[in-house]
N, C-alpha and C. Protein backbone atom coordinates (compact mmCIF):
# COMPACT_ATOMS: atom_id res chain seq x y z
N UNK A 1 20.70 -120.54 -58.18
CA UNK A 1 21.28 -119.62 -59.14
C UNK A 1 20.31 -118.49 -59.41
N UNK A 2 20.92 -117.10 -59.59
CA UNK A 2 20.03 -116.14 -59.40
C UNK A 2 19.54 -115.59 -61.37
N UNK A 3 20.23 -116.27 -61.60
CA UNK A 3 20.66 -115.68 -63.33
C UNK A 3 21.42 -114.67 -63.39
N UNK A 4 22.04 -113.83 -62.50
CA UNK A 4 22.26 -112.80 -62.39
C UNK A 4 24.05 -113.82 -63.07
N UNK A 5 24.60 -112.89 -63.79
CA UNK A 5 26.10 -112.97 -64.35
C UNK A 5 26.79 -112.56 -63.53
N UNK A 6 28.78 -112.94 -63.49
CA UNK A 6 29.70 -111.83 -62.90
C UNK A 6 30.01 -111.05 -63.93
N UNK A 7 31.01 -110.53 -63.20
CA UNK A 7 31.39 -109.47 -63.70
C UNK A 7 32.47 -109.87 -65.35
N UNK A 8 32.30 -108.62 -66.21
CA UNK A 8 32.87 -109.00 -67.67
C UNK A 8 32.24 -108.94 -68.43
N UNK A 9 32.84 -109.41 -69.63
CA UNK A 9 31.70 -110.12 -70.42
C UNK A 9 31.55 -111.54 -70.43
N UNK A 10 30.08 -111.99 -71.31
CA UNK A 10 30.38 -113.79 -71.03
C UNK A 10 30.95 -114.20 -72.27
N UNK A 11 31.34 -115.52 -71.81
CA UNK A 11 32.04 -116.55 -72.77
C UNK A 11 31.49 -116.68 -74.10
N UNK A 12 31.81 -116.34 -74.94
CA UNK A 12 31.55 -116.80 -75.98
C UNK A 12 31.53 -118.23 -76.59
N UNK A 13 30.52 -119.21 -76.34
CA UNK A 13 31.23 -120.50 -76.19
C UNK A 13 31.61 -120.87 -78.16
N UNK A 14 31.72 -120.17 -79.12
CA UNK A 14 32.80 -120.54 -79.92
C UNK A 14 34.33 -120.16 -80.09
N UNK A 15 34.19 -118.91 -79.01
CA UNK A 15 35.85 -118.28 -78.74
C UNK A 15 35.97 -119.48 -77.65
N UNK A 16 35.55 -119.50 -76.68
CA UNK A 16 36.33 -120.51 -76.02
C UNK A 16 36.85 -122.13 -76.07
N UNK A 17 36.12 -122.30 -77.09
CA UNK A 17 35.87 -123.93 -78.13
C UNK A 17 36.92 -124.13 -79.22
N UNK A 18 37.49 -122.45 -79.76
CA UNK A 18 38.49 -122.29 -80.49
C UNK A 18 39.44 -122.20 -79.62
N UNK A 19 39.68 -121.65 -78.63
CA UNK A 19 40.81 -121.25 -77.59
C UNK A 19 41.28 -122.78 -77.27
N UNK A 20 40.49 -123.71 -76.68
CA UNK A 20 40.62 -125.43 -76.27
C UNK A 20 40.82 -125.69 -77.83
N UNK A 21 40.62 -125.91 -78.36
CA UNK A 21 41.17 -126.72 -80.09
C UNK A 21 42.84 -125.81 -80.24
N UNK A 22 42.69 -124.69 -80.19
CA UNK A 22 44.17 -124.13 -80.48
C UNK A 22 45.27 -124.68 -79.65
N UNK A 23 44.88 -124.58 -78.03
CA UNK A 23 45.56 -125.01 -77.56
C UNK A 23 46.26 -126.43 -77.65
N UNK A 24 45.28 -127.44 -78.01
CA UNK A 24 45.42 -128.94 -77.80
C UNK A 24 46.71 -128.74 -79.27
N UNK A 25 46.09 -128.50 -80.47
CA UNK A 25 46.52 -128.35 -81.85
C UNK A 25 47.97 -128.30 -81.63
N UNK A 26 48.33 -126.99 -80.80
CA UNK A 26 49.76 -126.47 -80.41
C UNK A 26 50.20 -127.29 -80.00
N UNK A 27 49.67 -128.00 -78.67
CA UNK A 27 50.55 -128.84 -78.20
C UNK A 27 50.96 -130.04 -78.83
N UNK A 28 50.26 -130.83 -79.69
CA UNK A 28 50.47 -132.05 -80.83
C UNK A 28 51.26 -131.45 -81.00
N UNK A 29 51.49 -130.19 -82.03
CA UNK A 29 52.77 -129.60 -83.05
C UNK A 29 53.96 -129.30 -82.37
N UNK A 30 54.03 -128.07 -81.04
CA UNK A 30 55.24 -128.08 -80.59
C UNK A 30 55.64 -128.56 -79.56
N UNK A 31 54.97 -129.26 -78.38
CA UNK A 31 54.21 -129.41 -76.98
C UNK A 31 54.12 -128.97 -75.83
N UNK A 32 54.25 -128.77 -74.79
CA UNK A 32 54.11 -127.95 -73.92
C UNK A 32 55.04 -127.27 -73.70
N UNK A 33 56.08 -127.18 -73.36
CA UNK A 33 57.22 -126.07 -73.30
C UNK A 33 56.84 -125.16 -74.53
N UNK A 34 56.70 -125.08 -75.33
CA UNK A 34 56.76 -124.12 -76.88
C UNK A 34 55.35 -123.29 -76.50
N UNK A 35 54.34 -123.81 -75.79
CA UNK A 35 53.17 -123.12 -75.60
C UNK A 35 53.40 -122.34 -74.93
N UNK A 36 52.48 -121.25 -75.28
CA UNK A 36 51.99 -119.43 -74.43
C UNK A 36 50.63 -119.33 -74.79
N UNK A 37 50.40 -118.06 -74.02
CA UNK A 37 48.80 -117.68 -74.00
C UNK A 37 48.94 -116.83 -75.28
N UNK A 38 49.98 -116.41 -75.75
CA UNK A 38 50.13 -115.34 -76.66
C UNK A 38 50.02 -116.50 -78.22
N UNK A 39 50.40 -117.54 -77.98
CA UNK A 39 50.60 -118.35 -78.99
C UNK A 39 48.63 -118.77 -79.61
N UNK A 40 48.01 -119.09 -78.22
CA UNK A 40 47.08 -119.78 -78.57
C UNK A 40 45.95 -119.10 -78.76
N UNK A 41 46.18 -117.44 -78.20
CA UNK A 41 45.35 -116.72 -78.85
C UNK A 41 45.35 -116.47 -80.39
N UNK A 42 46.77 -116.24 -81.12
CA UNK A 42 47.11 -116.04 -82.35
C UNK A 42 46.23 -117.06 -82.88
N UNK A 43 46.67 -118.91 -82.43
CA UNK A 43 46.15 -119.63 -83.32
C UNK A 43 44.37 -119.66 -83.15
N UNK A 44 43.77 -119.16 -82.23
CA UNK A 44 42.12 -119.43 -82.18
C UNK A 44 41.90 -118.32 -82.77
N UNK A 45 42.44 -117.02 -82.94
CA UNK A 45 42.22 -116.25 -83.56
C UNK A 45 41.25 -114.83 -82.53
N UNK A 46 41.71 -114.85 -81.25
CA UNK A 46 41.22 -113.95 -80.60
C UNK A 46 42.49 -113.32 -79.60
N UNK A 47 42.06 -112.29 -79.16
CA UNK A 47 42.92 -111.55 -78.29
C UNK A 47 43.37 -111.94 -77.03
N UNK A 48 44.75 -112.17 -76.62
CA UNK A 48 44.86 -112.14 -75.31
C UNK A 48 44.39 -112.13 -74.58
N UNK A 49 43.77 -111.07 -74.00
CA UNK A 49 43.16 -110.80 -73.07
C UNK A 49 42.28 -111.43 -72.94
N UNK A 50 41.39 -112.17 -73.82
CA UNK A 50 40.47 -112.97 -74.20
C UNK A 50 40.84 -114.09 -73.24
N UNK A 51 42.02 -114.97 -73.80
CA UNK A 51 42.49 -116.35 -73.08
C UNK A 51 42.74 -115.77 -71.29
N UNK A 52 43.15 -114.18 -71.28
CA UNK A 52 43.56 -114.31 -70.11
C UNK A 52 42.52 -114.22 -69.22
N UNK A 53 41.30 -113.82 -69.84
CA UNK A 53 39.79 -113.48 -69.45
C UNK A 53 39.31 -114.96 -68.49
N UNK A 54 39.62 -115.75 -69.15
CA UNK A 54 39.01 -117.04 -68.94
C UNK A 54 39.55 -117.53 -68.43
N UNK A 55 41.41 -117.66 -68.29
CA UNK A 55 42.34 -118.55 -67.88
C UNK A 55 43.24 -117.95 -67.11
N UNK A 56 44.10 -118.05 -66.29
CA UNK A 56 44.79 -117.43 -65.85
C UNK A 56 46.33 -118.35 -66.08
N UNK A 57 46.61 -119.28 -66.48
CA UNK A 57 47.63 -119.85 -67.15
C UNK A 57 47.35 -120.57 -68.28
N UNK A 58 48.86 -120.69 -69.01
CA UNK A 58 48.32 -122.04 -70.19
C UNK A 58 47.94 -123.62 -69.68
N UNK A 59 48.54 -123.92 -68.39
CA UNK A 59 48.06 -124.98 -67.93
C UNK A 59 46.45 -125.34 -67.55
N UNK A 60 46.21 -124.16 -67.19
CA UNK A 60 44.43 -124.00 -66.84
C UNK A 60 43.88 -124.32 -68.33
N UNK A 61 44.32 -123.33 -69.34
CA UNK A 61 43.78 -124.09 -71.02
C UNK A 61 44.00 -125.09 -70.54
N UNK A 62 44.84 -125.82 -70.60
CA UNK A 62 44.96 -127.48 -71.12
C UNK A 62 44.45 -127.64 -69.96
N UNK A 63 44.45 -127.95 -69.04
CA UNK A 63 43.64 -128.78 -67.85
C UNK A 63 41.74 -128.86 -68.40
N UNK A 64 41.23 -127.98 -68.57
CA UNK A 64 40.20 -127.46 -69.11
C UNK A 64 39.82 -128.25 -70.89
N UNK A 65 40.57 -128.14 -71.88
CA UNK A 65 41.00 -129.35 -72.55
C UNK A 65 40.78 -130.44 -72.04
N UNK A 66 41.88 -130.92 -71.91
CA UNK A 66 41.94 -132.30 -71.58
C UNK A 66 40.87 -132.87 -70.59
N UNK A 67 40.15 -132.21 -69.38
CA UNK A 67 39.19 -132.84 -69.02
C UNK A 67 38.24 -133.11 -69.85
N UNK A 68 37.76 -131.92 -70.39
CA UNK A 68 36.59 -131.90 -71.37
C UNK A 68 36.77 -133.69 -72.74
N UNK A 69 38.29 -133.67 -72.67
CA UNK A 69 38.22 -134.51 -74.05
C UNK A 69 38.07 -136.28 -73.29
N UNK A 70 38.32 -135.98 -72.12
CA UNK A 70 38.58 -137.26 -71.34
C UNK A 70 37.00 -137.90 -71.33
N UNK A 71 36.23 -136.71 -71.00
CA UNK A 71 34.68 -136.82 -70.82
C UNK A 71 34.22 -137.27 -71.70
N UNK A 72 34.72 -136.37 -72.95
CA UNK A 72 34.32 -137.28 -74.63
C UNK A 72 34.41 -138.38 -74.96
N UNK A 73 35.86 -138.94 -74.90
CA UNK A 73 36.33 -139.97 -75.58
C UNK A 73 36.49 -141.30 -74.68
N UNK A 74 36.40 -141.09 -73.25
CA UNK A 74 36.43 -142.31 -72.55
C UNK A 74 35.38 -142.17 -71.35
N UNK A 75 34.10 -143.05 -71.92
CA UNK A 75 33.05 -142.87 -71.78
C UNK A 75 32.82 -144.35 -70.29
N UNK A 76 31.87 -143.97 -69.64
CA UNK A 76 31.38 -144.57 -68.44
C UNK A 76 30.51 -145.77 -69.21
N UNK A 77 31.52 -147.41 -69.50
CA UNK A 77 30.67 -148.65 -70.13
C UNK A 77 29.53 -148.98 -69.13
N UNK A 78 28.54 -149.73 -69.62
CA UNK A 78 27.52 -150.63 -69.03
C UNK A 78 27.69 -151.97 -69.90
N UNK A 79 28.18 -152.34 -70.03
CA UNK A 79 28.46 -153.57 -70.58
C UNK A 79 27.88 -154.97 -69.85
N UNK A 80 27.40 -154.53 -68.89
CA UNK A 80 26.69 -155.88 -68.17
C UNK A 80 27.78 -156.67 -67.14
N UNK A 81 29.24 -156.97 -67.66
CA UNK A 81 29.77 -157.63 -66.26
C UNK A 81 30.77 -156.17 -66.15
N UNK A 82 31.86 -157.00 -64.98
CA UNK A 82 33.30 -155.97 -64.84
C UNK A 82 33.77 -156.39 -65.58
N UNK A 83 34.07 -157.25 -66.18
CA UNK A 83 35.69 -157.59 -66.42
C UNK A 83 35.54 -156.63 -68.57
N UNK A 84 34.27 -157.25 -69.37
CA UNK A 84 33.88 -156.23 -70.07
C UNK A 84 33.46 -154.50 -69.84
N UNK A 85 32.90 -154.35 -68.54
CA UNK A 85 33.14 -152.37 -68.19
C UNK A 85 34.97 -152.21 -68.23
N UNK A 86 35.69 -152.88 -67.03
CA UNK A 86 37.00 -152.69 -67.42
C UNK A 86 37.66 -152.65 -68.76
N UNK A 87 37.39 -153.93 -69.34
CA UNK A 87 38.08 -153.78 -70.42
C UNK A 87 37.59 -152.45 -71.41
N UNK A 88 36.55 -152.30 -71.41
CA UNK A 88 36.25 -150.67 -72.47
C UNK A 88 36.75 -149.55 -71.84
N UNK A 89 36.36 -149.73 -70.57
CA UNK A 89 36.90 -148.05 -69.82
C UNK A 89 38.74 -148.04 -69.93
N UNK A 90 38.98 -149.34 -70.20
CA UNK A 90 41.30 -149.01 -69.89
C UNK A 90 41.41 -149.53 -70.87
N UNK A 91 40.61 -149.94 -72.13
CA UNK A 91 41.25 -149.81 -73.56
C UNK A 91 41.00 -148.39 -73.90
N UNK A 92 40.10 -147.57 -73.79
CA UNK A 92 39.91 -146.28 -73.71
C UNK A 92 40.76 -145.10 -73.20
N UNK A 93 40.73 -145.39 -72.13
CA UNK A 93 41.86 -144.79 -71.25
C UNK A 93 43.50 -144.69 -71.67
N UNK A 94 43.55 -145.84 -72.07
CA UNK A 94 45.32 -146.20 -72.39
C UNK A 94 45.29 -146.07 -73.23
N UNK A 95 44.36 -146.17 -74.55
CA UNK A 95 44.24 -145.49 -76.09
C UNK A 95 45.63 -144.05 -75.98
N UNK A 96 46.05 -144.09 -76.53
CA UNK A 96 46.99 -142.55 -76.37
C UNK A 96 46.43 -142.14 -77.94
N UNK A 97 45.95 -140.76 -78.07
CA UNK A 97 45.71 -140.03 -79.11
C UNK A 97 46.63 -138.70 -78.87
N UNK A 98 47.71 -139.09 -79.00
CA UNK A 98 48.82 -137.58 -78.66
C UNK A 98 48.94 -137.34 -77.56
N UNK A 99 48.38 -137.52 -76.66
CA UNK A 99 48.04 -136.67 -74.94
C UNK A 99 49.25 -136.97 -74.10
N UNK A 100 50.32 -137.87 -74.68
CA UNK A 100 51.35 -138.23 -73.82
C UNK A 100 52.01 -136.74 -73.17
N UNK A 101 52.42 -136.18 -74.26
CA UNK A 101 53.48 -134.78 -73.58
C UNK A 101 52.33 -133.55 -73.14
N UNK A 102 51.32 -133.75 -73.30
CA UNK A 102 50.09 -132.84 -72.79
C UNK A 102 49.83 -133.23 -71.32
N UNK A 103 49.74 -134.23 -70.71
CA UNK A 103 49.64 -135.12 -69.56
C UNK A 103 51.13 -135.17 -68.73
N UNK A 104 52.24 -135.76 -69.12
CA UNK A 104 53.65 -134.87 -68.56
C UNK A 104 53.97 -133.31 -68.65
N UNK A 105 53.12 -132.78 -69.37
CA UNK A 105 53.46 -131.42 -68.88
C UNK A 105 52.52 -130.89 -68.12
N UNK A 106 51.44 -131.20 -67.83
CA UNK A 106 49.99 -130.72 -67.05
C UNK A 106 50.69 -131.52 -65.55
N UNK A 107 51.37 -132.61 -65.30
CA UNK A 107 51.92 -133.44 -63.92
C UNK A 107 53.53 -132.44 -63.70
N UNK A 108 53.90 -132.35 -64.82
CA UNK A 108 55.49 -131.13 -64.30
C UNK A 108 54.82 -129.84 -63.96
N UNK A 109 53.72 -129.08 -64.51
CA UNK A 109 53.37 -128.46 -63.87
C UNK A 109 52.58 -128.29 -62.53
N UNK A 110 51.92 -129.79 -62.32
CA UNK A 110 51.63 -129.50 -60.60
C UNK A 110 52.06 -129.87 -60.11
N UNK A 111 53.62 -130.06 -60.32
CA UNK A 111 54.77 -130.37 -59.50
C UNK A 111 55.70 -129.25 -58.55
N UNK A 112 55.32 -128.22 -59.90
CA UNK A 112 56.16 -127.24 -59.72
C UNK A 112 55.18 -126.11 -59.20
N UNK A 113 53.71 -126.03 -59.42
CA UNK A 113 52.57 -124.68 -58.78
C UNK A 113 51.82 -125.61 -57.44
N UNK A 114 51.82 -125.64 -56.49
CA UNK A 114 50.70 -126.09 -55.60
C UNK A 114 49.41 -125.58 -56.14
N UNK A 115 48.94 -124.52 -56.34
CA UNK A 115 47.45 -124.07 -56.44
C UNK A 115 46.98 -124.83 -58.11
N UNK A 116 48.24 -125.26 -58.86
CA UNK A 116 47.80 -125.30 -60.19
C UNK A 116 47.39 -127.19 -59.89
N UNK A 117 48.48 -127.71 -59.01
CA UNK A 117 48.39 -129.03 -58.55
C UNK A 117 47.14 -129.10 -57.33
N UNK A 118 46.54 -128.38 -57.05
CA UNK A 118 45.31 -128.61 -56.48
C UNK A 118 44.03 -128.60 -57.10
N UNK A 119 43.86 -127.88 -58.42
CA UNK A 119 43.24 -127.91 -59.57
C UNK A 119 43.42 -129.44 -60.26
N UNK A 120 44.84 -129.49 -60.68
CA UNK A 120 44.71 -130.71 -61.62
C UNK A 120 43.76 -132.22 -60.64
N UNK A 121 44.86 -131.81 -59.57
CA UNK A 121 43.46 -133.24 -58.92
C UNK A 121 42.46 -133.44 -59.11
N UNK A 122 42.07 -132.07 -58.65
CA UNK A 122 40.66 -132.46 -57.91
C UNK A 122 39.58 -132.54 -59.23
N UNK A 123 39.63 -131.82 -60.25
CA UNK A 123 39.05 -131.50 -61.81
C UNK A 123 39.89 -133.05 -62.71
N UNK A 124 40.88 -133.27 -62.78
CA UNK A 124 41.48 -134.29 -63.50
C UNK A 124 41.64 -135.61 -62.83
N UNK A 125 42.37 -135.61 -62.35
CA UNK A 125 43.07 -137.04 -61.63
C UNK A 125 42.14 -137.73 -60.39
N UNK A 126 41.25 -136.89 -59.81
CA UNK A 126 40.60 -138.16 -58.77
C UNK A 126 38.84 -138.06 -59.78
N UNK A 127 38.46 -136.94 -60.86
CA UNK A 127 37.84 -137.19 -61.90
C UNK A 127 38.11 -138.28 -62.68
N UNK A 128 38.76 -138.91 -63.25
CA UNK A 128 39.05 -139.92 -63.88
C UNK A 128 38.91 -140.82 -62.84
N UNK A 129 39.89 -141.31 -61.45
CA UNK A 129 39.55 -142.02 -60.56
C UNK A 129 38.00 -142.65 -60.41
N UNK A 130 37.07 -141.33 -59.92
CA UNK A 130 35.88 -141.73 -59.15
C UNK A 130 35.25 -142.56 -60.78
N UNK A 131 35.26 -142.45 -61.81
CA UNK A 131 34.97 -142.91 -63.17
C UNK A 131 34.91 -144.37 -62.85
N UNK A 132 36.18 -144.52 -62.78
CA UNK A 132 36.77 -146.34 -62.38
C UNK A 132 36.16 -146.95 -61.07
N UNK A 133 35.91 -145.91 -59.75
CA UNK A 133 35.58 -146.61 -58.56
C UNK A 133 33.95 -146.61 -59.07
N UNK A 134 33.59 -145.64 -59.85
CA UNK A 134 32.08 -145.82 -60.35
C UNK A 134 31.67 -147.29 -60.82
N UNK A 135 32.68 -147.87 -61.48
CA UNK A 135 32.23 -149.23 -62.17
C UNK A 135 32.75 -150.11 -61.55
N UNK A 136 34.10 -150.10 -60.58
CA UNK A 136 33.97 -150.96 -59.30
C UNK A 136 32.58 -151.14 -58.60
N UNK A 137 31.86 -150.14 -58.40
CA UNK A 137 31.08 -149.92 -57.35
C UNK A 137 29.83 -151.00 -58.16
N UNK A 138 29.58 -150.30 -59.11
CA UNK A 138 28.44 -151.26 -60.16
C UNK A 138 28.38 -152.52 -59.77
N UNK A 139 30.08 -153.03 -60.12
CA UNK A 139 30.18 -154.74 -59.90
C UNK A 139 30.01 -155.19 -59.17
N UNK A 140 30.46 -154.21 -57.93
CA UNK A 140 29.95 -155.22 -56.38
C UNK A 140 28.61 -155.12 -55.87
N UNK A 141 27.78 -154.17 -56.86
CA UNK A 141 26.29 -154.10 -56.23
C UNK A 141 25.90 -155.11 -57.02
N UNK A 142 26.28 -156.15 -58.11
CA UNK A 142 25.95 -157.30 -58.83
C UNK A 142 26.69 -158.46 -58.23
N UNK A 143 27.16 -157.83 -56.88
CA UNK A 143 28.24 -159.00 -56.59
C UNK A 143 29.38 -160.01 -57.20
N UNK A 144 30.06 -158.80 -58.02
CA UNK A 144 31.06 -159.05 -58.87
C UNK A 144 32.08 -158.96 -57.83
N UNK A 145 32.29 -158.55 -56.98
CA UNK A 145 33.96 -157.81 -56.52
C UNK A 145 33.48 -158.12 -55.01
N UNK A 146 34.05 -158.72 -54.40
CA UNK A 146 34.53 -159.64 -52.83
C UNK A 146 34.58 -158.14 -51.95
N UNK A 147 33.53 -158.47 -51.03
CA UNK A 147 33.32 -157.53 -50.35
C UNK A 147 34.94 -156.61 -49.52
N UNK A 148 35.81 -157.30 -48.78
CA UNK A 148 36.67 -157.21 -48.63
C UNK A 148 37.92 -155.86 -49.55
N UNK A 149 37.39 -156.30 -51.06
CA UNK A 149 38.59 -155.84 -51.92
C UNK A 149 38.88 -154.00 -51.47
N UNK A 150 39.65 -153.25 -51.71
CA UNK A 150 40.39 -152.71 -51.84
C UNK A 150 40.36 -151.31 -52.88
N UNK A 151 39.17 -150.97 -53.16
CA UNK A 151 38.86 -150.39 -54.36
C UNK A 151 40.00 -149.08 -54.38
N UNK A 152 40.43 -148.21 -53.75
CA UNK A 152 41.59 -147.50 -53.79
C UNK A 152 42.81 -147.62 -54.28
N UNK A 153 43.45 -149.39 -53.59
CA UNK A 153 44.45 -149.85 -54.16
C UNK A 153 44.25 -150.19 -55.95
N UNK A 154 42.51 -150.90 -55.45
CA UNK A 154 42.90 -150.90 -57.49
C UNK A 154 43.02 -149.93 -58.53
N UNK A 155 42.44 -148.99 -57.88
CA UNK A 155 42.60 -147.56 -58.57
C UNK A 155 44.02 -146.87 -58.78
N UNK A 156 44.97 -147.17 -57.16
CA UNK A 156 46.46 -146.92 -57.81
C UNK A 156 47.28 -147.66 -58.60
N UNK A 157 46.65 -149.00 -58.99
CA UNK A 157 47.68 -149.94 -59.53
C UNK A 157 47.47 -149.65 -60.91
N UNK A 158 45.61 -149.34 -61.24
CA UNK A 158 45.75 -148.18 -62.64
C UNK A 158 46.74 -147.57 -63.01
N UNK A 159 46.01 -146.53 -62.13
CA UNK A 159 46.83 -145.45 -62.51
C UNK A 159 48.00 -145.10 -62.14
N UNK A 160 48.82 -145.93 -61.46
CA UNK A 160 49.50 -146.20 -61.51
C UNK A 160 50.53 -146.45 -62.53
N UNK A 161 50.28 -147.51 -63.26
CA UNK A 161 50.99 -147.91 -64.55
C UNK A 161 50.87 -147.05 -65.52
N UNK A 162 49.42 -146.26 -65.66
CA UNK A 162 49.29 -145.56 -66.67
C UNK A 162 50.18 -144.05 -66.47
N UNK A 163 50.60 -143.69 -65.42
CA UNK A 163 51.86 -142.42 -64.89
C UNK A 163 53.07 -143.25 -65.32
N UNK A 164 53.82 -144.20 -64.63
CA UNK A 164 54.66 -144.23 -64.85
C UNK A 164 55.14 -144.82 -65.69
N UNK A 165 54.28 -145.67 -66.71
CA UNK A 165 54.50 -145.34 -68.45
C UNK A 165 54.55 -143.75 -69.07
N UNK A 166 53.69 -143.32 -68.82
CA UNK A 166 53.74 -141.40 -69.38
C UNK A 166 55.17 -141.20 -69.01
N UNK A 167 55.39 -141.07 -67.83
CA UNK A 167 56.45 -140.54 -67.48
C UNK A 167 57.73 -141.15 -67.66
N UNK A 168 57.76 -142.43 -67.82
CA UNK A 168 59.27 -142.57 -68.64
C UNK A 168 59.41 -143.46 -69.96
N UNK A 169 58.27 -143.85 -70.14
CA UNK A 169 57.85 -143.72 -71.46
C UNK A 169 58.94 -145.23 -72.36
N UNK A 170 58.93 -146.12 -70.96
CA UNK A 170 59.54 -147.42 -70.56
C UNK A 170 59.31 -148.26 -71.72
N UNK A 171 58.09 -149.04 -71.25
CA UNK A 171 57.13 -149.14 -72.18
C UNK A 171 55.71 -149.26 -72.54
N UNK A 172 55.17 -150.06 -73.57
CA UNK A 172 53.71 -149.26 -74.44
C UNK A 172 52.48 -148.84 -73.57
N UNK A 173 51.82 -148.28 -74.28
CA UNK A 173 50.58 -147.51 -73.06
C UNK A 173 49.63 -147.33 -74.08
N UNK A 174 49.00 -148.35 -74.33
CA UNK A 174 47.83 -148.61 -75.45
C UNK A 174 46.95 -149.52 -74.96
N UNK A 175 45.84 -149.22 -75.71
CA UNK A 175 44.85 -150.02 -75.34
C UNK A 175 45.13 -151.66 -75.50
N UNK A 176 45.97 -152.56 -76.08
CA UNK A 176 46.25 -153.50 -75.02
C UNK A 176 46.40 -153.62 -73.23
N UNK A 177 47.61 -152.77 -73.72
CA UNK A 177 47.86 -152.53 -71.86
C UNK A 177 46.47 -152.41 -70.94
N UNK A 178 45.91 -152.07 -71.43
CA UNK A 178 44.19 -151.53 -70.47
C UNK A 178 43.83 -152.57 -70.86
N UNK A 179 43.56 -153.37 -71.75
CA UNK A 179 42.57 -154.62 -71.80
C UNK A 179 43.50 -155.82 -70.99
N UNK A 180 45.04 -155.58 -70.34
CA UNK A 180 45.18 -156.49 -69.78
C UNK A 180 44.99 -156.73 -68.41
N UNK A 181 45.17 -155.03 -68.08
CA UNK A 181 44.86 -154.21 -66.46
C UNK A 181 43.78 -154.73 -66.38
N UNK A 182 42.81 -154.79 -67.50
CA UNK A 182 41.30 -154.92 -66.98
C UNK A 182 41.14 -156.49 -66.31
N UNK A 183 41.79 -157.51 -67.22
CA UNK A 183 42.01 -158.81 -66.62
C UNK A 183 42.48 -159.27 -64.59
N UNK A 184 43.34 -158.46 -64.85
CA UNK A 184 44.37 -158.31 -63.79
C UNK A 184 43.10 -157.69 -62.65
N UNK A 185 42.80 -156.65 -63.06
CA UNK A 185 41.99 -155.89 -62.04
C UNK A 185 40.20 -156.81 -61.55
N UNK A 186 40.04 -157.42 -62.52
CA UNK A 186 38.98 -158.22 -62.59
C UNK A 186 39.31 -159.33 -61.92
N UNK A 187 40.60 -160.40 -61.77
CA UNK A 187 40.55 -161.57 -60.83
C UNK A 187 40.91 -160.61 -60.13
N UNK A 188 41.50 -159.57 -59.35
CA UNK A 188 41.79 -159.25 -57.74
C UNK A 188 40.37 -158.73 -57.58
N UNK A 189 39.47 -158.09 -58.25
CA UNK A 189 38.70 -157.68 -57.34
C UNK A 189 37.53 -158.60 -57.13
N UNK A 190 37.54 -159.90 -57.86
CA UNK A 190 36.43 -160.82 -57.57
C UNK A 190 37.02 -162.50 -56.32
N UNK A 191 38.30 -162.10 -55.97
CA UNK A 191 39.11 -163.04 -54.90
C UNK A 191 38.50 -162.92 -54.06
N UNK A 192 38.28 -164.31 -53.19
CA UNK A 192 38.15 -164.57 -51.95
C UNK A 192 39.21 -164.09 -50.56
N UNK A 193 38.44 -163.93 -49.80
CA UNK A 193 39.42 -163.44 -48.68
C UNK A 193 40.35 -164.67 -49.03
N UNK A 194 42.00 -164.53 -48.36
CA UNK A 194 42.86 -165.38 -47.85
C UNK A 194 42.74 -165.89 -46.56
């Protein structure tokens, strides 16, 4: 890095700290359909151009959000075995603090943009992933998890459940549910070959 800046001005990191709180705020209150860039400048209290400075959609806010809060609030356990790292990381995870219609609208939108759905991956969804294969990985260097296992598949059977609860909203997606995944995920990944 040269120190040298681009071009603009820089971030103000309390305009942009207000811009991520406005946005999230909005979406609790009206949720994603009701959101604009015009909305969440009003509520952080800066100019347009400002959000558009930084963002180039409202989904980029919230993607940008929501990683940041994921980082916060569902934290990488050391708890000493798997089956306790699991259980903290997917009672955590499946905790829902509002994020349900923030998370279906961040997945309808990279349904519908390729470039916005190449972002959400790679920053969100295999971010959260490598989190989980992180503490797979832990267990089997303690020789928790059968050389054999599958660490990909256990990662879709996650997240797995945790989408298609969001998305049809069937049923519950709370930190039970994650402390039971964690069970579940803990005898498959410590099985003996068949």
């Amino acid at each position: 890095m040269t120190g040298q800046r681009g071009p603009g001005r820089p971030r103000s990191e309390a305009a942009r700290r207000a811009i991520l709180d406005a946005a999230m705020e909005a979406l609790q209150e009206r949720g994603y359909a009701a959101l604009t860039m015009q909305g969440i400048a009003a509520r952080a209290g800066v100019g347009k151009q400002t959000v558009y400075r930084w963002w180039p959609s409202k989904a980029d806010v919230v993607l940008e959000a929501m990683a940041g809060m994921a980082d916060e609030m569902v934290a990488v356990p050391d708890e000493g075995s798997l089956e306790a790292d699991l259980d903290a990381f997917l009672a955590a995870t499946f905790h829902q603090r509002g994020q349900r219609a923030v998370l279906v609208g961040l997945m309808a939108e990279a349904l519908l943009d390729p470039a916005f759905a190449a972002q959400f991956k790679e920053r969100f969804l295999l971010a959260r992933r490598a989190v989980f294969r992180s503490i797979l990985e832990r267990a089997a260097a303690r020789g928790e998890v059968a050389p054999d296992v599958d660490l990909d598949l256990l990662g879709d059977i996650v997240y797995g459940v945790l989408w298609y609860r969001l998305m049809l909203g069937h049923a519950p997606l709370d930190e039970d549910l994650g402390r039971r995944l964690s069970r579940l995920v803990a005898r498959e990944a410590s099985r003996a070959p068949d």
